[in-house]
PDB file of N, CA and C in Angstrom:
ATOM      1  N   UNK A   1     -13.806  80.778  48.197  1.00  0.00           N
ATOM      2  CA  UNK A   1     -12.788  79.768  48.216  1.00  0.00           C
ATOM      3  C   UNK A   1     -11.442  80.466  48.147  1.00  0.00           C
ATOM      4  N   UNK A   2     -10.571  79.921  49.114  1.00  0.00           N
ATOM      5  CA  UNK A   2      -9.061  80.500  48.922  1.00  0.00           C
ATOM      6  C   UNK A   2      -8.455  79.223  49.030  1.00  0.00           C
ATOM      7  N   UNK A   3      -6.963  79.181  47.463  1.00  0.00           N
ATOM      8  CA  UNK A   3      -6.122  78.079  47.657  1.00  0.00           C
ATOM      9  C   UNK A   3      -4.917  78.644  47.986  1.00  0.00           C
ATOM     10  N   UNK A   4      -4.206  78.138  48.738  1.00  0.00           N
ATOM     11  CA  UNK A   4      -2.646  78.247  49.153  1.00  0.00           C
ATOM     12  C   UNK A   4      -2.265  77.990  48.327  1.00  0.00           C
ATOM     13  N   UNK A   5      -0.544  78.304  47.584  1.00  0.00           N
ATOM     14  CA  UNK A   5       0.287  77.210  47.098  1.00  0.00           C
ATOM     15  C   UNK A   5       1.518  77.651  47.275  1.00  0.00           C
ATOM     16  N   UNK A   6       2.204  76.767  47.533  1.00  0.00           N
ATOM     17  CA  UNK A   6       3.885  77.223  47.514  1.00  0.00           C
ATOM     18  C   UNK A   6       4.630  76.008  46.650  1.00  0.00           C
ATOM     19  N   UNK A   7       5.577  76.496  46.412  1.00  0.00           N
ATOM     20  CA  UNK A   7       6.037  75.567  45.338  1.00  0.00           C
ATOM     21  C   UNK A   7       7.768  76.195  45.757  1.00  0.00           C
ATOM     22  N   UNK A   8       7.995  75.006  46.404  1.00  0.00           N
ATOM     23  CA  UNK A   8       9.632  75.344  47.007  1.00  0.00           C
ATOM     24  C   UNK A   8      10.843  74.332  45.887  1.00  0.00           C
ATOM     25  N   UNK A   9      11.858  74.943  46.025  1.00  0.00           N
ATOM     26  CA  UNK A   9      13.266  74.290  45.498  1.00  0.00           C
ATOM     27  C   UNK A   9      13.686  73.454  46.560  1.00  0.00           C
ATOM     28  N   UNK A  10      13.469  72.297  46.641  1.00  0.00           N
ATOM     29  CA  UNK A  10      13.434  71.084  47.504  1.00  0.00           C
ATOM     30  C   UNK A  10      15.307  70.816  47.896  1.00  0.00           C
ATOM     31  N   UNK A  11      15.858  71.043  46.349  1.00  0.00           N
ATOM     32  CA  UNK A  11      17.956  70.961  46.420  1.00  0.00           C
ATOM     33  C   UNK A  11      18.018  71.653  47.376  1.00  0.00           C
ATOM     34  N   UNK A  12      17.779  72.864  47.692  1.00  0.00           N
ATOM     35  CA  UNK A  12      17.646  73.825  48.308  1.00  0.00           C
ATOM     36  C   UNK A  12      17.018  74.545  49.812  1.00  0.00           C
ATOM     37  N   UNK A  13      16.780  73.704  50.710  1.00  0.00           N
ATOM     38  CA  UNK A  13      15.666  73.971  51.484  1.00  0.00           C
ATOM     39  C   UNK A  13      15.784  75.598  52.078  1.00  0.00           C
ATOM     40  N   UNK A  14      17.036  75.926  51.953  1.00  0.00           N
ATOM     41  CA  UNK A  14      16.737  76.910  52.632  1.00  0.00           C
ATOM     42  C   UNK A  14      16.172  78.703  52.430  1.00  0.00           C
ATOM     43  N   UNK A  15      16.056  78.188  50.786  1.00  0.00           N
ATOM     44  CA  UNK A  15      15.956  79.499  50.281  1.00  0.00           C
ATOM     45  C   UNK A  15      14.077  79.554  50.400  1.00  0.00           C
ATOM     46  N   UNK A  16      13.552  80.922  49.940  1.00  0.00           N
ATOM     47  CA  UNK A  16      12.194  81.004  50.164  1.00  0.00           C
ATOM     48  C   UNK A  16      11.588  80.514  48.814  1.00  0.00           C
ATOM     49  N   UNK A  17      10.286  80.203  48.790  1.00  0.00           N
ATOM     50  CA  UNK A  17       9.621  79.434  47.985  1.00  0.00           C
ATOM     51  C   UNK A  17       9.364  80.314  46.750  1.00  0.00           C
ATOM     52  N   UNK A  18       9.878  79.362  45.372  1.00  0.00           N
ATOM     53  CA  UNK A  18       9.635  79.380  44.164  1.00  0.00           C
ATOM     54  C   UNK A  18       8.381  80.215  43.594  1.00  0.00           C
ATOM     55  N   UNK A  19       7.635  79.995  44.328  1.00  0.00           N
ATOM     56  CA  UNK A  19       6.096  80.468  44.300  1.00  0.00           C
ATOM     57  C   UNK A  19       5.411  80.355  45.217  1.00  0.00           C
ATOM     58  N   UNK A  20       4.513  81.815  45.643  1.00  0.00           N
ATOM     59  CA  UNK A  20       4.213  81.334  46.948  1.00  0.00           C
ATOM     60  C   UNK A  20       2.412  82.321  46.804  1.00  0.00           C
ATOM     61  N   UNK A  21       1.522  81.714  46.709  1.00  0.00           N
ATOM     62  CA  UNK A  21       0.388  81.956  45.949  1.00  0.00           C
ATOM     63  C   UNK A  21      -1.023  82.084  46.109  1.00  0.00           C
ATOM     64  N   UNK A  22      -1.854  82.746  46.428  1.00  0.00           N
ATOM     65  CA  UNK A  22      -2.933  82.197  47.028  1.00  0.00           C
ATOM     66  C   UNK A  22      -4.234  82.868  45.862  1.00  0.00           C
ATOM     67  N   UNK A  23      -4.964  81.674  45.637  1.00  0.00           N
ATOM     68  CA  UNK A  23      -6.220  82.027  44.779  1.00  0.00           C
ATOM     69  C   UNK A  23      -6.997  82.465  44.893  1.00  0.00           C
ATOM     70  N   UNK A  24      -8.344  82.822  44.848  1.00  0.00           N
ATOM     71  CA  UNK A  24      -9.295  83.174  45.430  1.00  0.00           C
ATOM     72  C   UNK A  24     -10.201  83.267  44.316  1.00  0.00           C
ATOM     73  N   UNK A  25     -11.970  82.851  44.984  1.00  0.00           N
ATOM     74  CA  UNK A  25     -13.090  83.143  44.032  1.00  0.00           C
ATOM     75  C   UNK A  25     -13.976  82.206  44.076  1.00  0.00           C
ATOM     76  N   UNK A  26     -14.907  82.150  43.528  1.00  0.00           N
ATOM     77  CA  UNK A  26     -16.006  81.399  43.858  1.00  0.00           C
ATOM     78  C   UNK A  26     -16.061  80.061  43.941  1.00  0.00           C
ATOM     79  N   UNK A  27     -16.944  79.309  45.356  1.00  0.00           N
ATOM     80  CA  UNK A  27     -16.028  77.789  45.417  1.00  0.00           C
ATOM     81  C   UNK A  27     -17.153  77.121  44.446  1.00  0.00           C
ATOM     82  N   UNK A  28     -17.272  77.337  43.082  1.00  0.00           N
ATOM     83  CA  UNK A  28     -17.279  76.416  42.109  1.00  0.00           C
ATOM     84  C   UNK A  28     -16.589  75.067  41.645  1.00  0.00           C
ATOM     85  N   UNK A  29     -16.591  74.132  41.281  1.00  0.00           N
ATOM     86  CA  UNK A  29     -15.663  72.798  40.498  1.00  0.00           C
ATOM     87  C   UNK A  29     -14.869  74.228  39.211  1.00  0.00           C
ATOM     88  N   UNK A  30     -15.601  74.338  38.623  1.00  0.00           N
ATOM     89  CA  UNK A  30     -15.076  75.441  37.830  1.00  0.00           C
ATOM     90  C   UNK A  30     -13.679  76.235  37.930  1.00  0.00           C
ATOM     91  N   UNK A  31     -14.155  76.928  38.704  1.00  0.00           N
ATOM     92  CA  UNK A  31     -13.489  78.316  39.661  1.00  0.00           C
ATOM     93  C   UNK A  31     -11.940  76.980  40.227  1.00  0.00           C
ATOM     94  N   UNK A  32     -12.346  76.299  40.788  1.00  0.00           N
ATOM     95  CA  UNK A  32     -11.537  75.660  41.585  1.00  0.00           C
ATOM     96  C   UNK A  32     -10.433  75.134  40.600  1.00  0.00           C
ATOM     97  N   UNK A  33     -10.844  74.001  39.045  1.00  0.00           N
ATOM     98  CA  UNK A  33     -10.325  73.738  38.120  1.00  0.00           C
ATOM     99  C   UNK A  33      -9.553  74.650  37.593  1.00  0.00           C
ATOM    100  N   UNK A  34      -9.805  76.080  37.419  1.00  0.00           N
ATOM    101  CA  UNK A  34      -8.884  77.109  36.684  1.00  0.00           C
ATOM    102  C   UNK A  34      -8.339  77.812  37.883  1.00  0.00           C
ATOM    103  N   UNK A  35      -8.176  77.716  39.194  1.00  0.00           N
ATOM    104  CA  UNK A  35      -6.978  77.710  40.046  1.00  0.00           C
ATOM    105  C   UNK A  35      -5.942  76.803  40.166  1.00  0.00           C
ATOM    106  N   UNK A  36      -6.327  75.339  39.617  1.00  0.00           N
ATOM    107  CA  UNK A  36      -5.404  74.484  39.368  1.00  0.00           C
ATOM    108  C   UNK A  36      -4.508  74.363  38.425  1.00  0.00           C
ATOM    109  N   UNK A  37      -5.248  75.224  36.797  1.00  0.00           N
ATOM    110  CA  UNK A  37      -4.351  75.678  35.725  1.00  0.00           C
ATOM    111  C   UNK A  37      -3.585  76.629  36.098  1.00  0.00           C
ATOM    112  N   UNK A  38      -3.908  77.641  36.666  1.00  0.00           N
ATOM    113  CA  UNK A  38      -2.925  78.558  36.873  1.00  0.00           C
ATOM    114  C   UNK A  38      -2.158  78.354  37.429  1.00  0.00           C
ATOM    115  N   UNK A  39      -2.163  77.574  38.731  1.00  0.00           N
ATOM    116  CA  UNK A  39      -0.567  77.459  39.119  1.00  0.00           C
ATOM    117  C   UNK A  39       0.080  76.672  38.569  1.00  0.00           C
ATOM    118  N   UNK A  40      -0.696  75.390  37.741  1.00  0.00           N
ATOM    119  CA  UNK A  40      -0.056  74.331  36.693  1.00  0.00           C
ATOM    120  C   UNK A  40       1.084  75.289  35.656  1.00  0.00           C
ATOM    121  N   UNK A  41       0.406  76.080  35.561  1.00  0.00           N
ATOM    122  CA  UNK A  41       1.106  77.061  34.751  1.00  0.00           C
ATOM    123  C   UNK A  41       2.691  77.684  35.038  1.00  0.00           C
ATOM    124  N   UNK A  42       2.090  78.232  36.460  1.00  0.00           N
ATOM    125  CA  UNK A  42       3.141  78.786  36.989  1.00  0.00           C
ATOM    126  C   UNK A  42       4.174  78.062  37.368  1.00  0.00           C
ATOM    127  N   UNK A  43       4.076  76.790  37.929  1.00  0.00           N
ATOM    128  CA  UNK A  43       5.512  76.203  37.959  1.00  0.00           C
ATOM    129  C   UNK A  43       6.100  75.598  36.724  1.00  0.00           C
ATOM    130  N   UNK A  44       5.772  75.258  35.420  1.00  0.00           N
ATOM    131  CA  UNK A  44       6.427  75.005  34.677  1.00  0.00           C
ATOM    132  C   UNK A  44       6.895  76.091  33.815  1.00  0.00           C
ATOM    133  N   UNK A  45       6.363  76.748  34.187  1.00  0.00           N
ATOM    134  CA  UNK A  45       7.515  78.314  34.030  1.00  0.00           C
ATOM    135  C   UNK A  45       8.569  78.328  34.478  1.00  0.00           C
ATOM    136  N   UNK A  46       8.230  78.392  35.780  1.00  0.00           N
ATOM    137  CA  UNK A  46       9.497  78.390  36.540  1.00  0.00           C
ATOM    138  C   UNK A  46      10.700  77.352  36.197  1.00  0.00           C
ATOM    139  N   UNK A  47      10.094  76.270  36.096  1.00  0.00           N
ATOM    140  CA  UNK A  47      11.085  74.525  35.718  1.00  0.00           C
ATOM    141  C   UNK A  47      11.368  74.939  34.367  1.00  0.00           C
ATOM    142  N   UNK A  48      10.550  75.684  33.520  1.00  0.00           N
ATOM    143  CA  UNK A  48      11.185  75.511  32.236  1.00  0.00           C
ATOM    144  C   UNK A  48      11.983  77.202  31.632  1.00  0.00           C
ATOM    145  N   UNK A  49      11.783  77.680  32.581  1.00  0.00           N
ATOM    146  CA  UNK A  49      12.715  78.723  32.470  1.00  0.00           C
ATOM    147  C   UNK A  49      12.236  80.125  32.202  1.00  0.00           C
ATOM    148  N   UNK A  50      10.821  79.649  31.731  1.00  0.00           N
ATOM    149  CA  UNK A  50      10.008  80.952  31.343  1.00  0.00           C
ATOM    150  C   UNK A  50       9.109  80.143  29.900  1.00  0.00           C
ATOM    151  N   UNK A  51       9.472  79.192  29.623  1.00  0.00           N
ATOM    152  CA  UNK A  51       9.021  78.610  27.999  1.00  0.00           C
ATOM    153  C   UNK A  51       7.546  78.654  28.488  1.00  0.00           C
ATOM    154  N   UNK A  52       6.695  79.437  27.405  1.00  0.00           N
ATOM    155  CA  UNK A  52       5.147  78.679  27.254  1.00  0.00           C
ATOM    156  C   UNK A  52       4.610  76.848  27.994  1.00  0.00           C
ATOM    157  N   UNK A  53       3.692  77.023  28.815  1.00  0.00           N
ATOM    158  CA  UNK A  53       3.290  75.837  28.987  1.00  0.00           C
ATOM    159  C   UNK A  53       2.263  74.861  27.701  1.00  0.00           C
ATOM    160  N   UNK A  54       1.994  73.685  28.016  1.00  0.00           N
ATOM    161  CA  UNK A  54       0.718  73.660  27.025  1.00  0.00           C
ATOM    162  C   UNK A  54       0.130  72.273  28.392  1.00  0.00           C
ATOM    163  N   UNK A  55       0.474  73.122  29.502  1.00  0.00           N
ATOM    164  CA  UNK A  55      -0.308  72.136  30.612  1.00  0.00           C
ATOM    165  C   UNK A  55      -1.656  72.976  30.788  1.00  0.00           C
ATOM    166  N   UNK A  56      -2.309  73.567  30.380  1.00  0.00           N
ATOM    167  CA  UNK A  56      -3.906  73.546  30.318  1.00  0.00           C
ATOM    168  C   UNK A  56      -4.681  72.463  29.517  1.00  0.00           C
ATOM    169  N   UNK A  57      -4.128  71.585  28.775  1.00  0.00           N
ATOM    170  CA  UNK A  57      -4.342  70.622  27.976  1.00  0.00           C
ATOM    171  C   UNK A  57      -4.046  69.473  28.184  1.00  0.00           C
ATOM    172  N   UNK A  58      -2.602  69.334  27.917  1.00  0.00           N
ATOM    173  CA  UNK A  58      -1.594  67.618  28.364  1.00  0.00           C
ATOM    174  C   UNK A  58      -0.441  68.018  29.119  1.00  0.00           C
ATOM    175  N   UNK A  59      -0.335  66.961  29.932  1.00  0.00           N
ATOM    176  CA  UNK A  59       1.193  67.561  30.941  1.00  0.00           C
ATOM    177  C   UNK A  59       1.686  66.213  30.467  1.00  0.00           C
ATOM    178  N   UNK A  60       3.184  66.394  30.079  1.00  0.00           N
ATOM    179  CA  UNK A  60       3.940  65.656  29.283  1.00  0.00           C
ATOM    180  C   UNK A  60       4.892  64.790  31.149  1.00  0.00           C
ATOM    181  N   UNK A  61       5.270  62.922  31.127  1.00  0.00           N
ATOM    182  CA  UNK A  61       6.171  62.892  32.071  1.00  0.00           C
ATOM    183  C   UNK A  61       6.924  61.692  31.761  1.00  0.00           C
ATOM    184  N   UNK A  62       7.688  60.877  32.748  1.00  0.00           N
ATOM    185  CA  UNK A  62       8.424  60.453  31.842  1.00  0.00           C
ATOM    186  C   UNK A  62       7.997  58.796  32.548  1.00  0.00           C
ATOM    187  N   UNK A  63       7.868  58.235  32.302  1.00  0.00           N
ATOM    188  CA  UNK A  63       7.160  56.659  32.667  1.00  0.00           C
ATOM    189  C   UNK A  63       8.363  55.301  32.357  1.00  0.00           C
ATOM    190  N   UNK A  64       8.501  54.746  33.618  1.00  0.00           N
ATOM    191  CA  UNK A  64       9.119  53.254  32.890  1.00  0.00           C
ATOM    192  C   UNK A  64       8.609  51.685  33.046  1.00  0.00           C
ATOM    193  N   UNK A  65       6.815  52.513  32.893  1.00  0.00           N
ATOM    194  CA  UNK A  65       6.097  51.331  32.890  1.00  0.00           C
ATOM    195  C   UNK A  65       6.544  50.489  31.826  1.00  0.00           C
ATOM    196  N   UNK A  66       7.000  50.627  31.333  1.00  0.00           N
ATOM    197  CA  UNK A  66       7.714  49.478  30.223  1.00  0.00           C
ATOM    198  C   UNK A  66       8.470  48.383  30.007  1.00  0.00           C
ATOM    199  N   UNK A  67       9.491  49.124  31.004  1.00  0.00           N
ATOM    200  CA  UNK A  67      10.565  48.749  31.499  1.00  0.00           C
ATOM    201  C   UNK A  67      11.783  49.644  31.353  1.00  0.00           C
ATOM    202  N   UNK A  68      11.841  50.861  30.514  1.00  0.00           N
ATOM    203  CA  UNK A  68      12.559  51.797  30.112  1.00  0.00           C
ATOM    204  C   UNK A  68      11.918  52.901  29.773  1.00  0.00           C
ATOM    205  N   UNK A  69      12.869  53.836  30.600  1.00  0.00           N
ATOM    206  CA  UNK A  69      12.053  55.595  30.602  1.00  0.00           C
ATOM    207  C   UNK A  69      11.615  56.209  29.308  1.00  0.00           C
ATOM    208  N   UNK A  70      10.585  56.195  28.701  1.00  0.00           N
ATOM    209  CA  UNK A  70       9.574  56.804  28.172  1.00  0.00           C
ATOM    210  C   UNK A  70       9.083  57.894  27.932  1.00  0.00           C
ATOM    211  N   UNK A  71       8.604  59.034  27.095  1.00  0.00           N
ATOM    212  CA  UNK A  71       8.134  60.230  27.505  1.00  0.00           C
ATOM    213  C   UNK A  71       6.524  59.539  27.227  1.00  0.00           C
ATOM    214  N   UNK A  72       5.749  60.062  28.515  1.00  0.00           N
ATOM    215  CA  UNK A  72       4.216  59.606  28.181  1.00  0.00           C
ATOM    216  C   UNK A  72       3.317  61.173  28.404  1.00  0.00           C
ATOM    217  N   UNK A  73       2.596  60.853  27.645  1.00  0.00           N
ATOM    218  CA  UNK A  73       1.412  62.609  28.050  1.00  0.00           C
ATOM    219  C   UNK A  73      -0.095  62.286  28.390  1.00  0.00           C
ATOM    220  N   UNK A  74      -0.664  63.127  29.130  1.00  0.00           N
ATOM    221  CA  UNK A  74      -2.139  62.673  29.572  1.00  0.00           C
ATOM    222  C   UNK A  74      -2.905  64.025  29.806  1.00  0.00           C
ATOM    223  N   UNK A  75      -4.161  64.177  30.142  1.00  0.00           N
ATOM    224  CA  UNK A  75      -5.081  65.143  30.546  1.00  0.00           C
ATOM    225  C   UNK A  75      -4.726  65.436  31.438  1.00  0.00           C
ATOM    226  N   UNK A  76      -5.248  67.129  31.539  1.00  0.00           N
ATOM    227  CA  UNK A  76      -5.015  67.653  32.862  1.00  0.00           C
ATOM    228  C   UNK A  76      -5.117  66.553  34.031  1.00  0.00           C
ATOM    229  N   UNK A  77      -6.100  66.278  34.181  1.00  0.00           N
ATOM    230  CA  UNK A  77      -6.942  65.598  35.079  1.00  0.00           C
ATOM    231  C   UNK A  77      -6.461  63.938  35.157  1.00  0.00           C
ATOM    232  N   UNK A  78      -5.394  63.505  34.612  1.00  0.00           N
ATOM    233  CA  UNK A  78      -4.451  62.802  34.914  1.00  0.00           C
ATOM    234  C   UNK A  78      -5.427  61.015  33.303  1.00  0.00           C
ATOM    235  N   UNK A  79      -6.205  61.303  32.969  1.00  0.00           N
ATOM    236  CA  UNK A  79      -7.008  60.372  31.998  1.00  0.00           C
ATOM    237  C   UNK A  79      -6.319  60.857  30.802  1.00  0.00           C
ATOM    238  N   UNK A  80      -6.358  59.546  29.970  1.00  0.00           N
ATOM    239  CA  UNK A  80      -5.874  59.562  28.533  1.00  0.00           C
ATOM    240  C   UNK A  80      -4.234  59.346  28.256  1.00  0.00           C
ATOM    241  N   UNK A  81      -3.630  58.812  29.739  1.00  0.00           N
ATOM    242  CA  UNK A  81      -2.336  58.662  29.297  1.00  0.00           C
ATOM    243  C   UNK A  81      -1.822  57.477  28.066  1.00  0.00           C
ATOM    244  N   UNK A  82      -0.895  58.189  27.210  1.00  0.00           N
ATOM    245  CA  UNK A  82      -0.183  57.236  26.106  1.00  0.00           C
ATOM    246  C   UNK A  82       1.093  57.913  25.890  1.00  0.00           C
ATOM    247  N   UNK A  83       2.008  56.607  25.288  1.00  0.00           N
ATOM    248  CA  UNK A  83       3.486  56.764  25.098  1.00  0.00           C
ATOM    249  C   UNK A  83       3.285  57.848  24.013  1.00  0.00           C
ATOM    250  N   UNK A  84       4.086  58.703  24.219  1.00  0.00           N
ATOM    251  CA  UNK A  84       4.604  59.772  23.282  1.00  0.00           C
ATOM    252  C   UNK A  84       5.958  59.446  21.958  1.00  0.00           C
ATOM    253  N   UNK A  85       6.833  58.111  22.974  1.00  0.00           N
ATOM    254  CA  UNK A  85       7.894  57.750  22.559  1.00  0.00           C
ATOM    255  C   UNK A  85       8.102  56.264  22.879  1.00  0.00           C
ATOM    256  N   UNK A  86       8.850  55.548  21.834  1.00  0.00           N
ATOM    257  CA  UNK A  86       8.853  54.477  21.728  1.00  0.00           C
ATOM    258  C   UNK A  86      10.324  53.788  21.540  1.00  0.00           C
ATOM    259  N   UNK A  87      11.170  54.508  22.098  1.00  0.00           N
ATOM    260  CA  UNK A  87      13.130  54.676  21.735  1.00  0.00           C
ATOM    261  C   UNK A  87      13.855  53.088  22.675  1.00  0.00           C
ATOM    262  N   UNK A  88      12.545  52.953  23.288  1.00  0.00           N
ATOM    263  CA  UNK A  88      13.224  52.035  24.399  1.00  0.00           C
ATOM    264  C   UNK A  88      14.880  52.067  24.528  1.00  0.00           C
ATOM    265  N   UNK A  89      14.847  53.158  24.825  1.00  0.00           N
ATOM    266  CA  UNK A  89      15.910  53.576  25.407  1.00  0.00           C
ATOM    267  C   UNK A  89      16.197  54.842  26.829  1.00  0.00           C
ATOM    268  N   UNK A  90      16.563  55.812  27.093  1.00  0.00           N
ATOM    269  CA  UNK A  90      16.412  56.587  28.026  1.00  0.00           C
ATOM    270  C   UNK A  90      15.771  58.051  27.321  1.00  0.00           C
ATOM    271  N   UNK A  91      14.771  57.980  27.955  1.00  0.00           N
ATOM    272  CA  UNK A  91      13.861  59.145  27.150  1.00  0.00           C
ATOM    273  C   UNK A  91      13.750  59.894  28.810  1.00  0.00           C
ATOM    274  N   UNK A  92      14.285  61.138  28.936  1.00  0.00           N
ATOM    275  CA  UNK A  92      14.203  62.553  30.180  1.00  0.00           C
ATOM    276  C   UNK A  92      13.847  63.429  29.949  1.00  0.00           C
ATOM    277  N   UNK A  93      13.370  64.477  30.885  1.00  0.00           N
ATOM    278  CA  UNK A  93      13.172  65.762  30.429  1.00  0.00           C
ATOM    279  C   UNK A  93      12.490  66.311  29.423  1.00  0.00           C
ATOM    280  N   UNK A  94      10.917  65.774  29.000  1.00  0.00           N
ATOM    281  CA  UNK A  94      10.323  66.209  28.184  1.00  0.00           C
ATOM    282  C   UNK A  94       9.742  67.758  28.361  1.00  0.00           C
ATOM    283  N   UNK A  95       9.979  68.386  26.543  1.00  0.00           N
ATOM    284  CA  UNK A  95       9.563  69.980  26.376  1.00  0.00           C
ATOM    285  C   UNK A  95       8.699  70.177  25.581  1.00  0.00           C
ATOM    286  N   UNK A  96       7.597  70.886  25.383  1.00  0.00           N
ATOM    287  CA  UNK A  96       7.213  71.231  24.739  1.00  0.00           C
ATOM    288  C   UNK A  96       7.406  72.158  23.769  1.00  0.00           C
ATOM    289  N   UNK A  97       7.052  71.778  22.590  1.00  0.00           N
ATOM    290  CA  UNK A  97       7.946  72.706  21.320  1.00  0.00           C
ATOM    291  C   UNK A  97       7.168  73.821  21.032  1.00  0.00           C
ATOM    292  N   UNK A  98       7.467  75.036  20.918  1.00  0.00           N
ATOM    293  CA  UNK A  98       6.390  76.036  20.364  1.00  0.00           C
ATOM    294  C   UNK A  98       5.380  76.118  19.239  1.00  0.00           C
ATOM    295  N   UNK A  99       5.904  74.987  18.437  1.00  0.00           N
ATOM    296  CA  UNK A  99       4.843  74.123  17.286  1.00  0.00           C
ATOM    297  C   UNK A  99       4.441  73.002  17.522  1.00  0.00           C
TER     298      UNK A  99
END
């Protein structure tokens, strides 16, 4: 199994891509799942500047199923989403804290 990935600066079109990546290894569900962490990885590096991810676990985003922007978090695999925050007010840009 080989995955592509590029991960471009969209403001930007003209510069070369953010990340530009290709996986490789056995076409397992497995194998395939921990090519998806790793680059999960790698772009919120990049977006967050270099900070530790903790997207092998929960990827934190920002929701206004409510009616007002929210920070909500869920499983890799997109199951188990719930409000993180409840400010009903403008909640952006969620980080993960090193604790």
């Amino acid at each position: 199994m080989a995955i592509e990935a590029w991960f471009y600066d969209v403001t930007n079109p003209s510069t070369q891509a953010v990340i530009s990546k290709i996986y490789r290894g056995a076409a397992t569900e497995a194998q395939y799942g921990n090519s998806r962490i790793s680059l999960r990885h790698e772009i919120i590096g990049k977006l967050s500047g270099g900070l530790p991810s903790g997207a092998s676990t929960q990827i934190a985003f920002v929701s206004s199923r409510t009616g007002v922007k929210e920070i909500w978090a869920m499983d890799y695999d997109g199951a188990n989403q719930h409000a993180v925050t409840s400010l009903r007010s403008i909640a952006l840009t969620p980080r993960w804290s090193p604790d």
